[in-house]
Protein backbone atom coordinates (compact mmCIF):
# COMPACT_ATOMS: atom_id res chain seq x y z
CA UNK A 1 0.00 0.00 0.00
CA UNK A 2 2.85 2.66 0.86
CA UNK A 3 4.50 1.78 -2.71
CA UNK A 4 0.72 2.66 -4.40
CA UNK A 5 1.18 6.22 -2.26
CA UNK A 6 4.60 6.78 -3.27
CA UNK A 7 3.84 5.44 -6.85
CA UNK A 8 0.88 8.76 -7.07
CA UNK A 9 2.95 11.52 -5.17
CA UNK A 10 5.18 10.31 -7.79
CA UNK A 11 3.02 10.60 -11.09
CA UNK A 12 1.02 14.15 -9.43
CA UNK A 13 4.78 15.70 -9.45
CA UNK A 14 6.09 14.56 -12.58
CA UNK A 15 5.04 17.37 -15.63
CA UNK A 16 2.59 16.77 -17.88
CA UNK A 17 3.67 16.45 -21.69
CA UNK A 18 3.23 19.42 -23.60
CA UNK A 19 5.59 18.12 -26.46
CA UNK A 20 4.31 19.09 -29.81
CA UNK A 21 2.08 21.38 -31.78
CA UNK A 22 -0.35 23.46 -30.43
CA UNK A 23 -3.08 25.77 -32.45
CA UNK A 24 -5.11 28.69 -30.88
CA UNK A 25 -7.93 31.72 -32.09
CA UNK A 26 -8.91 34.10 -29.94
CA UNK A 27 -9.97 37.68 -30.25
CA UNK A 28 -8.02 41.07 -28.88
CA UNK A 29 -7.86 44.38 -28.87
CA UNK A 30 -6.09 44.59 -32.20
CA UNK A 31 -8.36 41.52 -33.69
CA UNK A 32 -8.42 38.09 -34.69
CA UNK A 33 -4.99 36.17 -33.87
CA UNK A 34 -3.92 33.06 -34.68
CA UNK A 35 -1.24 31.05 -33.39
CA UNK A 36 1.05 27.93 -33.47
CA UNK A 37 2.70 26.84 -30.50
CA UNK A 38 5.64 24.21 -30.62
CA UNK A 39 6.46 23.42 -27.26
CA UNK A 40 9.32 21.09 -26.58
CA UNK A 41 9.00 20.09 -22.43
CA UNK A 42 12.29 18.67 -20.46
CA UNK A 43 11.69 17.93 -16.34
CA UNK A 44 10.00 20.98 -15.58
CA UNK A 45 11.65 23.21 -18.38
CA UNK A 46 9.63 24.27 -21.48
CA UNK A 47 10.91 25.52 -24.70
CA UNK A 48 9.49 26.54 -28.24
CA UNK A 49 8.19 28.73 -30.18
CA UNK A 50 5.07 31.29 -30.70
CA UNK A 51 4.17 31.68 -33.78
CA UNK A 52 1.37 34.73 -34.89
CA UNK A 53 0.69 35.97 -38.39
CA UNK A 54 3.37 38.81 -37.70
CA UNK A 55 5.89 36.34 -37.19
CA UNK A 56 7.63 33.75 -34.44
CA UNK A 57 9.35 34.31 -31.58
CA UNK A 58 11.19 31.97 -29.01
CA UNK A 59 9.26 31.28 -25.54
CA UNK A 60 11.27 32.45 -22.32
CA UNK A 61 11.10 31.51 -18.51
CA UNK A 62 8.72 28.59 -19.75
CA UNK A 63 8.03 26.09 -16.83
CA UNK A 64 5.34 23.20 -16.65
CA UNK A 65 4.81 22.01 -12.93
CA UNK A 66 1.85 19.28 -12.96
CA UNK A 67 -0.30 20.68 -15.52
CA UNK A 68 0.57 24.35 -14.64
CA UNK A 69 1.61 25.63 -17.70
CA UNK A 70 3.83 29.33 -18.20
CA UNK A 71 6.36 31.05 -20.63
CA UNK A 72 6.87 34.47 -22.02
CA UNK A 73 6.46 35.74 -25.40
CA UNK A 74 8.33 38.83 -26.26
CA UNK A 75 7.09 40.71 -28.86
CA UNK A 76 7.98 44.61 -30.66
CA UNK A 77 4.56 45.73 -32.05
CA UNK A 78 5.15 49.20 -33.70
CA UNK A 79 8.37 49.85 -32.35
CA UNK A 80 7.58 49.02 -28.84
CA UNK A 81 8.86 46.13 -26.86
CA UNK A 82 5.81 44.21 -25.53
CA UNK A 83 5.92 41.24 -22.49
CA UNK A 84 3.39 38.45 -22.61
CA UNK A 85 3.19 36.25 -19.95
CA UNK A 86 1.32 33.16 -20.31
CA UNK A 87 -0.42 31.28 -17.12
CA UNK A 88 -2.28 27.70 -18.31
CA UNK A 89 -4.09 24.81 -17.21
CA UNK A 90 -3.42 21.88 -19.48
CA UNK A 91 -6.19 19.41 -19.17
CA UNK A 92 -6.00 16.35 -22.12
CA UNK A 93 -5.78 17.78 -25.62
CA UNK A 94 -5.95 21.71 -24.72
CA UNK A 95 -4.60 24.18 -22.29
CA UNK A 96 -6.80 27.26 -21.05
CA UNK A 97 -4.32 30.10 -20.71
CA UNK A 98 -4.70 33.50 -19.75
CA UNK A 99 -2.33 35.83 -20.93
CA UNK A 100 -1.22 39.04 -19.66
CA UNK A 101 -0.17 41.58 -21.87
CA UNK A 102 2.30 43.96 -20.43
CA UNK A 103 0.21 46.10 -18.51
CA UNK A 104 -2.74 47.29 -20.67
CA UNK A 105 -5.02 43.74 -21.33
CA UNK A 106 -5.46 40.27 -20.17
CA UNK A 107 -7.10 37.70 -22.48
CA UNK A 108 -7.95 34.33 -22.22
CA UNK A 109 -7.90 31.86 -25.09
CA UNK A 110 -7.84 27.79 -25.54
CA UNK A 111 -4.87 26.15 -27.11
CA UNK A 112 -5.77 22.95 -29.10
CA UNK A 113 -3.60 19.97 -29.78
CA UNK A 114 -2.25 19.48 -33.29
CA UNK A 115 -2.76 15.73 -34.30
């Protein structure tokens, strides 16, 4: 019985596998965006890529505890250097993240699993 306890504190601690490509839609103050996610998770460390239609842009400070999900997306939108931090929930196929943008929005959006 202890080695079933063990054997779940275990599997609750190890990260969930974000590995692969991810596709999301949402609506913002400047419109429709789309984007591609490639996330590449090692232990607790996430790496990757955000891709928009303006262009890509390597993910920063990304971490995946459980199925806590966060990163940062940098981006320069008309000259001005813009910090998006990314807080999820990964639950099967999609992760619900809310994402912070610098300090004038906060949107929410749904990131789907590419097949």
């Amino acid at each position: 019985m202890k080695w079933l306890l063990a054997f779940a504190l275990v599997a609750s601690a190890m990260a969930a596998d974000v590995t692969g490509k991810w596709k999301a839609k949402f609506d913002t103050q400047i419109g429709e965006q789309h984007y591609t996610y490639q996330f590449k998770a090692d232990g607790e460390k996430l790496t990757g890529t955000a891709t928009n239609d303006m262009g890509s842009t390597e993910i920063k400070e990304g971490t995946i505890k459980g199925d806590d999900v966060f990163f940062v997306e940098n981006l320069e939108f008309n000259g001005m250097a813009i910090r998006i931090e990314y807080t999820g929930k990964l639950a099967g196929d999609e992760i619900k993240f809310t994402r912070k943008v610098a300090d004038f929005a906060t949107e929410d959006l749904v990131a789907k699993r590419e097949k």
